[in-house]
Protein backbone atom coordinates (compact mmCIF):
# COMPACT_ATOMS: atom_id res chain seq x y z
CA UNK A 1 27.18 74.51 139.46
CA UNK A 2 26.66 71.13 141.42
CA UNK A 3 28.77 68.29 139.71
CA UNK A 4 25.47 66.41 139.75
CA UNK A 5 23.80 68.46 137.48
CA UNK A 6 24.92 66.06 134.28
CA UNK A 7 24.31 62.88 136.17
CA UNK A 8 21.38 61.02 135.13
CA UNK A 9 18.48 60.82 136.72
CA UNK A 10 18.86 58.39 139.88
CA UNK A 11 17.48 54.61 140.14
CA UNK A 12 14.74 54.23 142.91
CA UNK A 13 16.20 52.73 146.21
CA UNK A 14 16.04 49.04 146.51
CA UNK A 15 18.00 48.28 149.58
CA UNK A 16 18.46 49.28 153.32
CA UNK A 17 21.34 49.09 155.92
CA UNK A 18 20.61 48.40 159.56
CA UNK A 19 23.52 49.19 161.93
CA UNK A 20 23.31 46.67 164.59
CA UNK A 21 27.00 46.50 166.17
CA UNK A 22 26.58 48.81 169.03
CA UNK A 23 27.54 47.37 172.30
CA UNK A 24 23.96 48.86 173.86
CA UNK A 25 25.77 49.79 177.27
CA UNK A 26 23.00 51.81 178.62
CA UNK A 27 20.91 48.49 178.95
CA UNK A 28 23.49 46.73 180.73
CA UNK A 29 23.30 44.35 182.20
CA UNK A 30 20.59 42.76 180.42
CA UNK A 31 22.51 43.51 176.88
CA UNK A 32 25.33 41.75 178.34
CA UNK A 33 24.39 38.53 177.12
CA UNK A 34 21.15 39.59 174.93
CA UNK A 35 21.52 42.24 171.55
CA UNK A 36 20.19 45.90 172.74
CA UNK A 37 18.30 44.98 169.03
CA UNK A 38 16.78 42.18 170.24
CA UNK A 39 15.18 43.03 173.30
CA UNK A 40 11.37 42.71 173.39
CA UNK A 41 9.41 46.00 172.10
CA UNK A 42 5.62 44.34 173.26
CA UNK A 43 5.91 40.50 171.99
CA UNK A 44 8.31 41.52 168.88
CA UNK A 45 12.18 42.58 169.39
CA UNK A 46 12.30 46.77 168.16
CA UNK A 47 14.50 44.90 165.16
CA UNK A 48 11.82 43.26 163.48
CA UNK A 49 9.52 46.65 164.03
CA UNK A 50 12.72 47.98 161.03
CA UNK A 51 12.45 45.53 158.77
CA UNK A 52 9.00 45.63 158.64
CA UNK A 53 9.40 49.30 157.77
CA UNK A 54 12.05 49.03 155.14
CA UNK A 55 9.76 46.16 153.55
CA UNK A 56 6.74 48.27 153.38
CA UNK A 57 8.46 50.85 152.71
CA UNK A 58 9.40 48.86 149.11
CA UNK A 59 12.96 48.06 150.05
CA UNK A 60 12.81 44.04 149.59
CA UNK A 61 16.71 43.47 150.57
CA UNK A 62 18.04 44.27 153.68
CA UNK A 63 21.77 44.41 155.27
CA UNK A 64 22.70 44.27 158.69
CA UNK A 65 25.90 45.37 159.78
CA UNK A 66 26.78 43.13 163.17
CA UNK A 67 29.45 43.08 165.46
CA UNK A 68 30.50 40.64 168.00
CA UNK A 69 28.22 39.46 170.34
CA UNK A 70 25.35 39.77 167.67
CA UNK A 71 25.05 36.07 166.32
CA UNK A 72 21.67 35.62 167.71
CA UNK A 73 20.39 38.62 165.17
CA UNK A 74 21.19 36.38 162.55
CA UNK A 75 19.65 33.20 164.12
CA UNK A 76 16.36 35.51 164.90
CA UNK A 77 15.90 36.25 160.98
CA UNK A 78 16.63 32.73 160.05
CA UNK A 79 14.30 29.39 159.96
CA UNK A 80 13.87 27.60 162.84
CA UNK A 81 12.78 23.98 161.68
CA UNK A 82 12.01 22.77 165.42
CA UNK A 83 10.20 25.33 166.47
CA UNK A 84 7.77 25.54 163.55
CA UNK A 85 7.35 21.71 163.66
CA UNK A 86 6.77 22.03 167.78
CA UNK A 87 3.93 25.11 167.08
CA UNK A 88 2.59 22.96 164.35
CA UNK A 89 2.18 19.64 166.42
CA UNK A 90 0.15 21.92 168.80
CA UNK A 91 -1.96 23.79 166.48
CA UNK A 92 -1.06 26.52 167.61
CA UNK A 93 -1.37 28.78 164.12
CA UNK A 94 -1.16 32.25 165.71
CA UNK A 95 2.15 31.80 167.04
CA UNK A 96 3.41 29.99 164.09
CA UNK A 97 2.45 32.95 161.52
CA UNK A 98 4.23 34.99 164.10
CA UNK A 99 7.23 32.83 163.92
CA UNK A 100 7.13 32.52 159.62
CA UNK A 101 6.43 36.34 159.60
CA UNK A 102 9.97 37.15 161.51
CA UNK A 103 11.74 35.39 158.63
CA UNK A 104 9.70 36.52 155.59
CA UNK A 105 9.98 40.38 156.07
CA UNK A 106 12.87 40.65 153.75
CA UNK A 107 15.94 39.02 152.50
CA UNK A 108 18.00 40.04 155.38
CA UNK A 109 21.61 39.43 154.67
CA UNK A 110 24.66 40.29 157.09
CA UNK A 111 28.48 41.93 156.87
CA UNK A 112 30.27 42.50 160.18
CA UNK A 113 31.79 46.06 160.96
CA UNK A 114 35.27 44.74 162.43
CA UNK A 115 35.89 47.67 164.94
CA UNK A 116 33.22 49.73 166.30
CA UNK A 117 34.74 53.30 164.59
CA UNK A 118 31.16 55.32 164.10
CA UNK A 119 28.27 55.28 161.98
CA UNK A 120 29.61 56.42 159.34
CA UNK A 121 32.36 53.58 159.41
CA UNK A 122 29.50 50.60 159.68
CA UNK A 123 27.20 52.40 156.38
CA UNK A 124 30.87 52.32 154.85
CA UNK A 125 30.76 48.43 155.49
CA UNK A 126 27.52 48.46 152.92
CA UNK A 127 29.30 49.81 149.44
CA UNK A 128 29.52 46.25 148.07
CA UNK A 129 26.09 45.49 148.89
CA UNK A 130 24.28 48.21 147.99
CA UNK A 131 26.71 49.35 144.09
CA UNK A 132 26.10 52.54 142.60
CA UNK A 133 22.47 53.37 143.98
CA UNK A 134 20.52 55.07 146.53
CA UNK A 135 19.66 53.36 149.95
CA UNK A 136 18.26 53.75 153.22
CA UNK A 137 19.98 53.60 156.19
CA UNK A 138 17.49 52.82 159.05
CA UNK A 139 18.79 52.91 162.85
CA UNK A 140 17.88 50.62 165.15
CA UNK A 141 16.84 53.09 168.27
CA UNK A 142 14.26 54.98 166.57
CA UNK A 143 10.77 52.77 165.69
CA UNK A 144 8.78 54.83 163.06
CA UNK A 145 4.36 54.06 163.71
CA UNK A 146 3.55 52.45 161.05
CA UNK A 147 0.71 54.56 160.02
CA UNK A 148 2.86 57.06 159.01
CA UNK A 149 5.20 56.70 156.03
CA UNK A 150 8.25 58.98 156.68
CA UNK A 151 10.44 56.34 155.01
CA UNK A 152 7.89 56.38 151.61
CA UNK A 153 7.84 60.24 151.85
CA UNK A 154 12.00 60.31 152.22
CA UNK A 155 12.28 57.92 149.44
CA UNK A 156 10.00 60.41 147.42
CA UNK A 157 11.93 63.25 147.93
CA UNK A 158 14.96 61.16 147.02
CA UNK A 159 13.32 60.22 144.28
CA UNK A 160 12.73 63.68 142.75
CA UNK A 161 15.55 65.34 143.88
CA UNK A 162 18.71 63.40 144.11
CA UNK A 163 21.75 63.72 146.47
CA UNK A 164 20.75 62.54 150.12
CA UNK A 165 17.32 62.85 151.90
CA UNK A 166 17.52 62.76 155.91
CA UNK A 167 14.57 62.49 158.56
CA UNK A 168 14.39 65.99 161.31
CA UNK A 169 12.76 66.21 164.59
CA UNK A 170 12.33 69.17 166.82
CA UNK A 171 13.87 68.25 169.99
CA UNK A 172 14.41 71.77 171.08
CA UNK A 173 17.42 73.46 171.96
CA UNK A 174 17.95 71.53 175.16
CA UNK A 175 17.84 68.52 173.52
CA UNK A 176 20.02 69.39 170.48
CA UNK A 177 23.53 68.37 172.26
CA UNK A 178 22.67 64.76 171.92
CA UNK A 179 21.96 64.19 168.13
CA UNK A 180 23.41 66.24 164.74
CA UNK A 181 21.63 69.21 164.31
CA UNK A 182 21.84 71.30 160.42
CA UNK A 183 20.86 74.48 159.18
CA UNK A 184 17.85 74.66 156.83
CA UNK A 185 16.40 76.49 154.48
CA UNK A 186 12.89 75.88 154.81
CA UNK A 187 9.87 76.86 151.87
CA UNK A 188 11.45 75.19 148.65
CA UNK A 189 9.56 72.81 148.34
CA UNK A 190 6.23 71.19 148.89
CA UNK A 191 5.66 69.60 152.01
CA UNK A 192 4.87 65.58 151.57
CA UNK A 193 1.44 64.43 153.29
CA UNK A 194 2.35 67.40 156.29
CA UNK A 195 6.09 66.38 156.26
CA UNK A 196 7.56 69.75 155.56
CA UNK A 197 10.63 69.29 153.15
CA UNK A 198 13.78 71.75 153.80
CA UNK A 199 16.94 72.08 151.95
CA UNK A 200 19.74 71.49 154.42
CA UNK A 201 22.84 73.76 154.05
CA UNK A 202 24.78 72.82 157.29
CA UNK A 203 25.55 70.32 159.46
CA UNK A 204 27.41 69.54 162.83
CA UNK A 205 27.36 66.18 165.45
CA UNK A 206 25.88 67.30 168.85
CA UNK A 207 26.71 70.54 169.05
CA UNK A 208 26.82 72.77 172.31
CA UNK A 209 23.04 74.36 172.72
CA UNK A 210 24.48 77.32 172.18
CA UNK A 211 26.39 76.54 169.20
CA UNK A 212 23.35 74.53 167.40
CA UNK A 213 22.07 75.91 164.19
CA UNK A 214 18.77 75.48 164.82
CA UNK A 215 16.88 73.07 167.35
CA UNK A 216 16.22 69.94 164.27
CA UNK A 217 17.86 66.94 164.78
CA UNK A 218 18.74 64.32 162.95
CA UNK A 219 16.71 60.98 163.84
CA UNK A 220 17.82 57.07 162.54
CA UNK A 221 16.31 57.47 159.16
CA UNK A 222 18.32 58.22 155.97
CA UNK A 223 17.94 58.32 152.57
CA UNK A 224 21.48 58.22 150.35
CA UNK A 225 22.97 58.27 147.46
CA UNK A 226 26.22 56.43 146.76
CA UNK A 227 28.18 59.10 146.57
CA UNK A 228 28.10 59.26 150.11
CA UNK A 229 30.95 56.37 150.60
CA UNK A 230 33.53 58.07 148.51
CA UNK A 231 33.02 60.49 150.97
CA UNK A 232 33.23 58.13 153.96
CA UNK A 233 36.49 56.78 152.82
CA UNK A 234 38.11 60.53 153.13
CA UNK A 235 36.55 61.46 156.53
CA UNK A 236 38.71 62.09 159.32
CA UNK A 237 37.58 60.21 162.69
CA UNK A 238 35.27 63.49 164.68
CA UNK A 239 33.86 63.66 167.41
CA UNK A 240 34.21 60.65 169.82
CA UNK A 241 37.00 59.97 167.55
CA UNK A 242 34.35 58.03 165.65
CA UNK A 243 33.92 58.88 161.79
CA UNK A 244 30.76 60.44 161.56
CA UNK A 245 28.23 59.90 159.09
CA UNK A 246 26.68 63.60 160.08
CA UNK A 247 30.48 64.49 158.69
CA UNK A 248 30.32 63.20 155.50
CA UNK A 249 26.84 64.64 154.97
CA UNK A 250 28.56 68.20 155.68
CA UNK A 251 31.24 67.66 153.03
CA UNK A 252 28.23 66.77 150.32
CA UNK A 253 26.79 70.20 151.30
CA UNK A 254 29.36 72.12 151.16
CA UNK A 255 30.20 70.56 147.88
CA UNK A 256 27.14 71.79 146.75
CA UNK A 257 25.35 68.48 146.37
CA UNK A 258 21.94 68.07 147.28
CA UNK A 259 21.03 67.29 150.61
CA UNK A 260 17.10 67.64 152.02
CA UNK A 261 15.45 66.87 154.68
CA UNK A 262 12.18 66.04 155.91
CA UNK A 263 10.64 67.33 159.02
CA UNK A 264 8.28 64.66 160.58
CA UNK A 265 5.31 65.10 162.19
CA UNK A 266 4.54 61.66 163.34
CA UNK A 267 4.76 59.23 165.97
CA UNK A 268 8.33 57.86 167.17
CA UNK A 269 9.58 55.67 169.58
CA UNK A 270 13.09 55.76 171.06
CA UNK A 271 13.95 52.52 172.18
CA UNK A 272 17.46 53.73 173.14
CA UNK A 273 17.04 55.19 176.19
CA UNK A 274 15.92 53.21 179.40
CA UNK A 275 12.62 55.21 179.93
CA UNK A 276 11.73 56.30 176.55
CA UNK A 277 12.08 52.48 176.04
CA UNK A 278 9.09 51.91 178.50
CA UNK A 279 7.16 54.46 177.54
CA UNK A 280 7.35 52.77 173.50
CA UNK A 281 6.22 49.64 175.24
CA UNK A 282 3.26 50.86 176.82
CA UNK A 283 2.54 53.04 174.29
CA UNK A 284 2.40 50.55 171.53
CA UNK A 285 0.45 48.06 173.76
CA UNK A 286 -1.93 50.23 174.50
CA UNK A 287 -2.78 50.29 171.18
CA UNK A 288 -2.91 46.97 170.40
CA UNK A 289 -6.67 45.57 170.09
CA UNK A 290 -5.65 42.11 172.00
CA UNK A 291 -3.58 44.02 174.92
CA UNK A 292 -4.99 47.55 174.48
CA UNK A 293 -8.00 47.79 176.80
CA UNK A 294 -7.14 45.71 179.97
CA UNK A 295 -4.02 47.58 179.92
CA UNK A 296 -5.50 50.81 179.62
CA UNK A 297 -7.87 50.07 182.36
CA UNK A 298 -5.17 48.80 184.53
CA UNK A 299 -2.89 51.72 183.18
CA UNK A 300 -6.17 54.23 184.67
CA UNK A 301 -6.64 52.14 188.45
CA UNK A 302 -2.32 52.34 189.06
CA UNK A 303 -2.17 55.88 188.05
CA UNK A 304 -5.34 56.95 190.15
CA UNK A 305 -3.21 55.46 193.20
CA UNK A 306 0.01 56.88 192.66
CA UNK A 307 0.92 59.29 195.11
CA UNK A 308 1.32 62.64 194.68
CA UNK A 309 4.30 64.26 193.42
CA UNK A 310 6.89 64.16 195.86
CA UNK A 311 4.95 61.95 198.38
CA UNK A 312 6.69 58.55 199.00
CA UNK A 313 5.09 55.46 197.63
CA UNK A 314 3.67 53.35 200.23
């Protein structure tokens, strides 16, 4: 039997952790001097795109976990007297509310990591804040649309079942060497607004494709209970030599707690990666109702004159 069987029925999440220490190298040299966090997603950094989430997602209090180097994070989230007063000696309203809105998302408040030793070692950084109650963990690279609710739906499944919730994505077996990749056992339960909702019975950091348990990754949204940093605290440094949140998550399962995921169906964009990064811009800009259709119509005119594939651009 599960030691959590005679535990009480668990509180509703309140709070979410945002890793933000990473040094961003793959954006060099740009993130040299400017947090990978921070850099423009449209008009808004792909940080305030999170905490947007976690706030709608009914999560009102919000940790970051920094690093050095990330001092202007904090000075993003905070007031800026000057500014506001310069915006509001030119009327200018719209980019005001755009200014006020950055700072009233959440109550963002801020711990620093120390040494950069994994994910699991920065949502280890969090126990204090977040007591003896379930949290999300939200990751930085991955923005969620937000017309669809996989945090609400995670938070649900939390909600009724317990133990640790974590979001999946079918990247296919080619793809599965860069993320954690688990074992499932899918049908249980009922699937959550066409999220389907799997029990997860294994689990293993960016395995070899041929080694992968199935082709579902693990993408930056978690759901977890605080059991999870006892478990932290006895985890042995894996792979990378980095302890591994994916790690801990395999010791709950095989200690029969309960860990689920949900599969989404959605729309995600990973800011992470240099391309994938452009395509989220013009993706979500395209969308936009003040940007959306003279890009587009631009977008259709340069993609008419490309060249074809392999030709070289004139």
């Amino acid at each position: 039997m599960s030691s959590s069987a005679s535990r009480p029925a668990p509180r509703p999440a309140r709070k979410a952790v945002i890793p933000v220490a990473g040094m961003g190298t793959r954006f060099l040299p740009a993130t040299k001097a400017v947090p990978k966090e921070l850099l423009p997603v449209v008009d808004r950094p792909a940080l305030e795109y999170i905490v947007e989430e976690a706030a709608r997602a009914g999560l009102p209090e919000v940790l970051m976990v920094t690093g050095r180097g990330k001092a202007a994070i904090e000075d993003y989230f905070d007031r800026n007297p000057e500014l506001e007063t310069a915006l509001e000696k030119k009327g200018d309203a719209g980019r005001l509310a755009a200014v006020h809105a950055s700072t009233n998302l959440a109550q963002v408040h801020f711990v620093r990591q120390g040494e950069a030793k994994g994910l699991g070692h920065a949502v280890l950084q969090a126990a204090a804040f977040v007591g003896n109650e379930p949290f999300a963990v939200l990751l930085g690279d991955d923005i969620i649309d937000a017309r669809d609710h996989l945090l609400e739906h995670m938070l649900a499944v939390q909600a009724e079942h317990g133990g640790c919730v974590i979001a999946l994505l079918d990247v296919g077996m080619e793809n599965i060497d860069k993320y954690g990749a688990v074992a499932v056992e899918p049908g249980a339960h009922p699937a959550v607004d066409g999220d389907e909702v799997v029990t997860v019975t294994g689990l293993v950091e960016k395995p070899p494709a041929d080694e992968a348990p199935s082709s579902l990754a693990i993408i930056g949204r978690y759901v977890l209970a605080p059991e999870i940093f006892e478990v932290l605290r006895e985890t042995a440094p894996g792979r990378g030599g980095e302890i591994q949140l994916t790690d801990a998550l395999a010791t709950l399962v095989a200690r029969g707690e309960p860990v689920h995921g949900v599969i989404f169906s959605g729309r995600r964009y990973d800011t992470g990666d240099r391309l994938d990064y452009l395509k989220a811009v013009i993706q979500l800009a395209s969308e936009r109702d003040d940007l959306g259709p003279p890009l587009r119509a631009w977008l259709q005119e340069f993609v008419a004159g490309l060249p074809a594939e392999g030709a070289s651009p004139s």
